[in-house]
C-alpha atoms as a PDB file:
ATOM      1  CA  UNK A   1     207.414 182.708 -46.278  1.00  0.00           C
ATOM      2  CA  UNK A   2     207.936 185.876 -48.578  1.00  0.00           C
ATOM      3  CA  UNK A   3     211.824 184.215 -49.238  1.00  0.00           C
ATOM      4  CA  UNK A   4     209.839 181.057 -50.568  1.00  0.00           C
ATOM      5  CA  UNK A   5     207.543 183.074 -52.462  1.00  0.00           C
ATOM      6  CA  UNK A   6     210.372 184.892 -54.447  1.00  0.00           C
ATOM      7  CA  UNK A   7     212.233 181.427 -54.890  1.00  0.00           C
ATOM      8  CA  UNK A   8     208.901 180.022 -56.346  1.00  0.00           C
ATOM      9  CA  UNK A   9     208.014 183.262 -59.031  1.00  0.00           C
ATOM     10  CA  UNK A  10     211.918 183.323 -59.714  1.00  0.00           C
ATOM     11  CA  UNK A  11     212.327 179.066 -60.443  1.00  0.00           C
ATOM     12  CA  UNK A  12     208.665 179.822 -62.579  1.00  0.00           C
ATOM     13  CA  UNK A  13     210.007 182.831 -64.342  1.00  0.00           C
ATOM     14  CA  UNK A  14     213.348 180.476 -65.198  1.00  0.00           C
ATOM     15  CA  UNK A  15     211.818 177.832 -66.652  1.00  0.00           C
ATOM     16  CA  UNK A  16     208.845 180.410 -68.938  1.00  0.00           C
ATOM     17  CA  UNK A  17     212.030 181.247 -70.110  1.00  0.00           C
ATOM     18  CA  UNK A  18     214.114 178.034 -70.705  1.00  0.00           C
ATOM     19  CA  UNK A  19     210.655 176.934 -72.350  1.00  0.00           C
ATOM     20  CA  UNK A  20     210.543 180.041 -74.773  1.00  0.00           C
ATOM     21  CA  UNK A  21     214.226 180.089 -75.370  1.00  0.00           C
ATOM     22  CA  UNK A  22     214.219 176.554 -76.047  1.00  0.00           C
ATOM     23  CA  UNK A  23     211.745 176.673 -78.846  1.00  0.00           C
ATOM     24  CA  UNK A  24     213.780 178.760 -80.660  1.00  0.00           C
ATOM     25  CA  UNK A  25     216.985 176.571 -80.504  1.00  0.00           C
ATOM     26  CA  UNK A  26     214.715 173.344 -81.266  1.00  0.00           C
ATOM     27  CA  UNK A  27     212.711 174.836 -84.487  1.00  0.00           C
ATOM     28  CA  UNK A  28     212.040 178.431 -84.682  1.00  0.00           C
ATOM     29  CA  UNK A  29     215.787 179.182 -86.058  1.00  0.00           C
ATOM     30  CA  UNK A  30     216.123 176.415 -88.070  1.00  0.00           C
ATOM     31  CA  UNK A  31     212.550 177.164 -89.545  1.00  0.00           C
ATOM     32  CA  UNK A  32     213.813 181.066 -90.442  1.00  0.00           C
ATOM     33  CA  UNK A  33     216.943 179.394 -91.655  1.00  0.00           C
ATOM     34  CA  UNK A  34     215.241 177.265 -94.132  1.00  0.00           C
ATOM     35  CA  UNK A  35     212.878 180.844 -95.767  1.00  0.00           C
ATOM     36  CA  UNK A  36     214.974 182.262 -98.177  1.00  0.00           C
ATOM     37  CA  UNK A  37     217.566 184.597 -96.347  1.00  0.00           C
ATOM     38  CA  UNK A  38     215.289 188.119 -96.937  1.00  0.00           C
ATOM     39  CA  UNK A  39     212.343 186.322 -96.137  1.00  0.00           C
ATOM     40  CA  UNK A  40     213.961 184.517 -92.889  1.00  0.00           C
ATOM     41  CA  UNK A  41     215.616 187.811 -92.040  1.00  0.00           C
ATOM     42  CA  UNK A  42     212.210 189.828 -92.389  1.00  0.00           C
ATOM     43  CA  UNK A  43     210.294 187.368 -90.427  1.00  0.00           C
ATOM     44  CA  UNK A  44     213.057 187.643 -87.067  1.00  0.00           C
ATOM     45  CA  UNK A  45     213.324 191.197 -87.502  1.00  0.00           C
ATOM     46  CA  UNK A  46     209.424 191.581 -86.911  1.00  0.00           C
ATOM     47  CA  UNK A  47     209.333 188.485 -83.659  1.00  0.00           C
ATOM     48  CA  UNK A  48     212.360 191.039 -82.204  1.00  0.00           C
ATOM     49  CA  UNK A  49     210.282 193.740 -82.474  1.00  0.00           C
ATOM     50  CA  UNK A  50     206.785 192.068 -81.432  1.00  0.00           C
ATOM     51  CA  UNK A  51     209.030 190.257 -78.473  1.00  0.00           C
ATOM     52  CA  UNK A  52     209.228 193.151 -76.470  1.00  0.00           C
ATOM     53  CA  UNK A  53     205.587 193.272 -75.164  1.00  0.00           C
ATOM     54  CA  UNK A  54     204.290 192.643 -71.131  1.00  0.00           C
ATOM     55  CA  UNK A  55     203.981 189.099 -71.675  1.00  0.00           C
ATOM     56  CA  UNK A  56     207.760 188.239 -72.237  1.00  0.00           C
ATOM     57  CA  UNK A  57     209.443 190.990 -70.552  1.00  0.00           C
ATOM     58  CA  UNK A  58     207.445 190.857 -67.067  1.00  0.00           C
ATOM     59  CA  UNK A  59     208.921 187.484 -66.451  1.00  0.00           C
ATOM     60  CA  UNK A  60     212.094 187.812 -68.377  1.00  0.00           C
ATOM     61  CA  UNK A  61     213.092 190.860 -66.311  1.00  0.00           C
ATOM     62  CA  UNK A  62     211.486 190.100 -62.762  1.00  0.00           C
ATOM     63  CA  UNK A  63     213.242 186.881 -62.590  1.00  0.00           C
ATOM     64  CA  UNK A  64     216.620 188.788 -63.559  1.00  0.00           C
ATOM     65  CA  UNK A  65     215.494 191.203 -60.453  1.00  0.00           C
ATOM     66  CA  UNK A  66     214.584 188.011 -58.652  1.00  0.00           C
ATOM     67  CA  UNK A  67     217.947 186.745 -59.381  1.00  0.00           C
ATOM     68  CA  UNK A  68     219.580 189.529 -58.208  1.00  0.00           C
ATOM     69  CA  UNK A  69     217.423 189.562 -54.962  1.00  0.00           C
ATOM     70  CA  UNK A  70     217.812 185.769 -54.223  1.00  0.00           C
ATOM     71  CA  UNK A  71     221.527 185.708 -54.578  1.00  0.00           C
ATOM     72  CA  UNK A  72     221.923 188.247 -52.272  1.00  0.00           C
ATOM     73  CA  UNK A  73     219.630 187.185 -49.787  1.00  0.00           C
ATOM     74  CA  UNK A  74     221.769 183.941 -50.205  1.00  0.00           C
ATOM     75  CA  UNK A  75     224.679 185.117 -49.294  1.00  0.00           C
ATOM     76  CA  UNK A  76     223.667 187.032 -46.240  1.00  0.00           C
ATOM     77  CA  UNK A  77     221.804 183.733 -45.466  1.00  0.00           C
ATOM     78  CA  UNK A  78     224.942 181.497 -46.478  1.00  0.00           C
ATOM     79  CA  UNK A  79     224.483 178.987 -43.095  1.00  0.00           C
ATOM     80  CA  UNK A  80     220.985 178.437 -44.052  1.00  0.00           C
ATOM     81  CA  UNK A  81     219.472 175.217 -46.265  1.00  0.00           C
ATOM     82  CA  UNK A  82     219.460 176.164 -49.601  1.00  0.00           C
ATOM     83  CA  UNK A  83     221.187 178.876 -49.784  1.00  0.00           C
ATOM     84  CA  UNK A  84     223.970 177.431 -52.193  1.00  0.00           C
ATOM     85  CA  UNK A  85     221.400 176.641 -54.622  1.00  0.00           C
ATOM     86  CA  UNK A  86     219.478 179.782 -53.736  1.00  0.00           C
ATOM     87  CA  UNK A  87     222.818 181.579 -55.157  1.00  0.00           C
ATOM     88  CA  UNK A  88     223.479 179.636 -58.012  1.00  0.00           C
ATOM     89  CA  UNK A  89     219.857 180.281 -59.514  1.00  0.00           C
ATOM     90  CA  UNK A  90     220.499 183.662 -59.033  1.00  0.00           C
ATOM     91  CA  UNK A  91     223.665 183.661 -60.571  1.00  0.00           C
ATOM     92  CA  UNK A  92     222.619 181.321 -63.703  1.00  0.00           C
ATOM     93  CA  UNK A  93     219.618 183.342 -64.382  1.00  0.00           C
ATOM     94  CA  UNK A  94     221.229 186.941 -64.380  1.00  0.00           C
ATOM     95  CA  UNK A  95     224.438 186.285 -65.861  1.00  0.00           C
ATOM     96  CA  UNK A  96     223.568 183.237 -68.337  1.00  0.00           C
ATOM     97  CA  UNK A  97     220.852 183.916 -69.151  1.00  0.00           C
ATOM     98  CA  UNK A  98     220.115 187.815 -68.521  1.00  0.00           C
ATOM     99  CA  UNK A  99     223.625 188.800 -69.243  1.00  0.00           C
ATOM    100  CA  UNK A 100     223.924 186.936 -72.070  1.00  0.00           C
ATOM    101  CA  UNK A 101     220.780 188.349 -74.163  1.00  0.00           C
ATOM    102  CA  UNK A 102     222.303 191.982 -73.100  1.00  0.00           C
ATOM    103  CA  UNK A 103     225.903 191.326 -74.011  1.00  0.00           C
ATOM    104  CA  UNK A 104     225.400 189.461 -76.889  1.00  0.00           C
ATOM    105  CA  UNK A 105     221.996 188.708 -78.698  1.00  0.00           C
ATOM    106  CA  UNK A 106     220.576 192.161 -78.489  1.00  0.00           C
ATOM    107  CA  UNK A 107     223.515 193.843 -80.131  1.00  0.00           C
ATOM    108  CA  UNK A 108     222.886 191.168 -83.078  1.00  0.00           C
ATOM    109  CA  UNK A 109     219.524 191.526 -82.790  1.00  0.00           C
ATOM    110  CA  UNK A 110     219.988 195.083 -83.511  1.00  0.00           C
ATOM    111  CA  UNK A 111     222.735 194.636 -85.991  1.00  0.00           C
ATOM    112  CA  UNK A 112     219.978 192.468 -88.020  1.00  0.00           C
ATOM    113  CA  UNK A 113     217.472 195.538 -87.475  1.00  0.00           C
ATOM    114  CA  UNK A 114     220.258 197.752 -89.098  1.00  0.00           C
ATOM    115  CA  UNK A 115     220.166 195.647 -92.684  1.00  0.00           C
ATOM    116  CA  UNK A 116     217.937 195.850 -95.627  1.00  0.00           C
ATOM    117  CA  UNK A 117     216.630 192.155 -95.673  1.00  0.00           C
ATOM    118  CA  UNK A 118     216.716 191.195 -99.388  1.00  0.00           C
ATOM    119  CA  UNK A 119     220.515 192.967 -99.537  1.00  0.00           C
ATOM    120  CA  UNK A 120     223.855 190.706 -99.693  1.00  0.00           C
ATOM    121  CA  UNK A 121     224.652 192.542 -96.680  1.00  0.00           C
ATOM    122  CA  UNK A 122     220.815 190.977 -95.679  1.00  0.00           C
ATOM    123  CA  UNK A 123     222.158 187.769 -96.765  1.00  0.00           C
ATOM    124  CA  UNK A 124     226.180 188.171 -95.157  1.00  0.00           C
ATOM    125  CA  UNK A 125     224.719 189.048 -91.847  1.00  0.00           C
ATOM    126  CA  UNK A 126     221.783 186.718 -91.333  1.00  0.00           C
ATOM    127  CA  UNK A 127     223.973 184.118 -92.472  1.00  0.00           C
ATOM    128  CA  UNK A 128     226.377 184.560 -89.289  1.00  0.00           C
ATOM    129  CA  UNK A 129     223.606 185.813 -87.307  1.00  0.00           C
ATOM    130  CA  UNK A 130     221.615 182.249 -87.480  1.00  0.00           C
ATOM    131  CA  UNK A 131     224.847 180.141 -86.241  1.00  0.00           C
ATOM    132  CA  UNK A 132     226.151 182.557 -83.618  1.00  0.00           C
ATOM    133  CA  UNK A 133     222.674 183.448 -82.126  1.00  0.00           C
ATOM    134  CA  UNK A 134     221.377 180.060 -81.830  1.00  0.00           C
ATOM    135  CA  UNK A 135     224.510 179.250 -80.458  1.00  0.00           C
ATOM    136  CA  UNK A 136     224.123 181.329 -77.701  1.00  0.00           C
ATOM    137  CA  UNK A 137     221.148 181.023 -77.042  1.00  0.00           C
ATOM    138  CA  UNK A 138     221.362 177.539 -76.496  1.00  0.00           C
ATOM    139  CA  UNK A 139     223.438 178.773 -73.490  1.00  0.00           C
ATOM    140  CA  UNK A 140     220.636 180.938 -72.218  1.00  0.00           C
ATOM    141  CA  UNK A 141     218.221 177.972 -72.407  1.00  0.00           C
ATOM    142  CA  UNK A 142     220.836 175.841 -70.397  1.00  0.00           C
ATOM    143  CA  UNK A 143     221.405 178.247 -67.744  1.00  0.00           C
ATOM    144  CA  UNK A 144     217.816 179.450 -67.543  1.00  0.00           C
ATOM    145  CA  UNK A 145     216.496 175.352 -66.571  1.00  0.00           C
ATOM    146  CA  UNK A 146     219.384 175.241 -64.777  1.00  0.00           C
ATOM    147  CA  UNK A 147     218.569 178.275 -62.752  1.00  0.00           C
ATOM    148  CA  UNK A 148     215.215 176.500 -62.337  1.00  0.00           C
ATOM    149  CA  UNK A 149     216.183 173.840 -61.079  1.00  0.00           C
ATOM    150  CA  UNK A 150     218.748 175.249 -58.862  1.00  0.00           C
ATOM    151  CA  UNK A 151     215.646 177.512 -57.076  1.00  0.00           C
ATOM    152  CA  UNK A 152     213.595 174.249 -57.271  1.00  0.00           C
ATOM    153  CA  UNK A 153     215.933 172.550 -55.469  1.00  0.00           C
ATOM    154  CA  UNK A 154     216.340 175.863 -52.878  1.00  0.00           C
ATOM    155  CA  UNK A 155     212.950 175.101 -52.099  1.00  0.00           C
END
């Protein structure tokens, strides 16, 4: 009962995510990339800042620990149905899309902290900053519904 609980909040958690992540690769960016670069860079430097509140992070890091949990419980429960799929939610979640925000788009995130937003630096690095981190976050929206449906599937 308490595995199918976790395997519920954690395929819930995925898709809050996917659905969050997924507006920004479907119209958030390419609303920022159509403001004027220091206007466009202003506005993402405040939604990175205003991001980190309860509301996001609760589910964006307890299904990461979810993930964790659930693919190890998999794998000491590897004979048992769903299991397989049990892991590969995990795995999706916490390395695509977990991993991914870590390793990659909160360095950039910082990086676009770091600039004045009506400089040409402003300009150089929001510039790459709009391809690369949609780019990769397109990843983190693929991996997080597909961690969701993995744990759906678990179910």
């Amino acid at each position: 009962m308490a595995g199918s609980l976790l395997v519920t909040l954690a395929a819930l958690g995925s898709g809050l995510v996917a659905g969050v992540f997924f507006a920004f690769s479907t119209f958030v960016m390419k609303a920022l990339g159509r403001l004027p670069p220091a206007e466009g860079i202003s506005a993402m430097q405040s939604i990175n800042v205003v991001v980190i509140n309860p509301w996001f992070m609760v589910p964006f890091l307890g299904t990461a620990a979810a993930g964790v949990a659930l693919a190890a419980w998999a794998l000491l429960r590897w004979g048992e149905p769903g299991a397989a799929f049990m892991l590969a939610g995990g795995v999706l979640y916490v390395a695509g899309t977990f991993g991914v925000t870590i390793a990659l788009n909160v360095p950039w995130n910082d990086a676009l902290a770091a600039v004045q937003p009506a400089s040409a630096e402003g300009a150089r690095v929001w510039a790459a900053y709009l391809e690369r981190w949609t780019l990769w976050n397109h990843l983190r929206t693929a991996c997080a519904l597909a961690a969701a449906a993995c744990l759906l599937r678990a179910l």
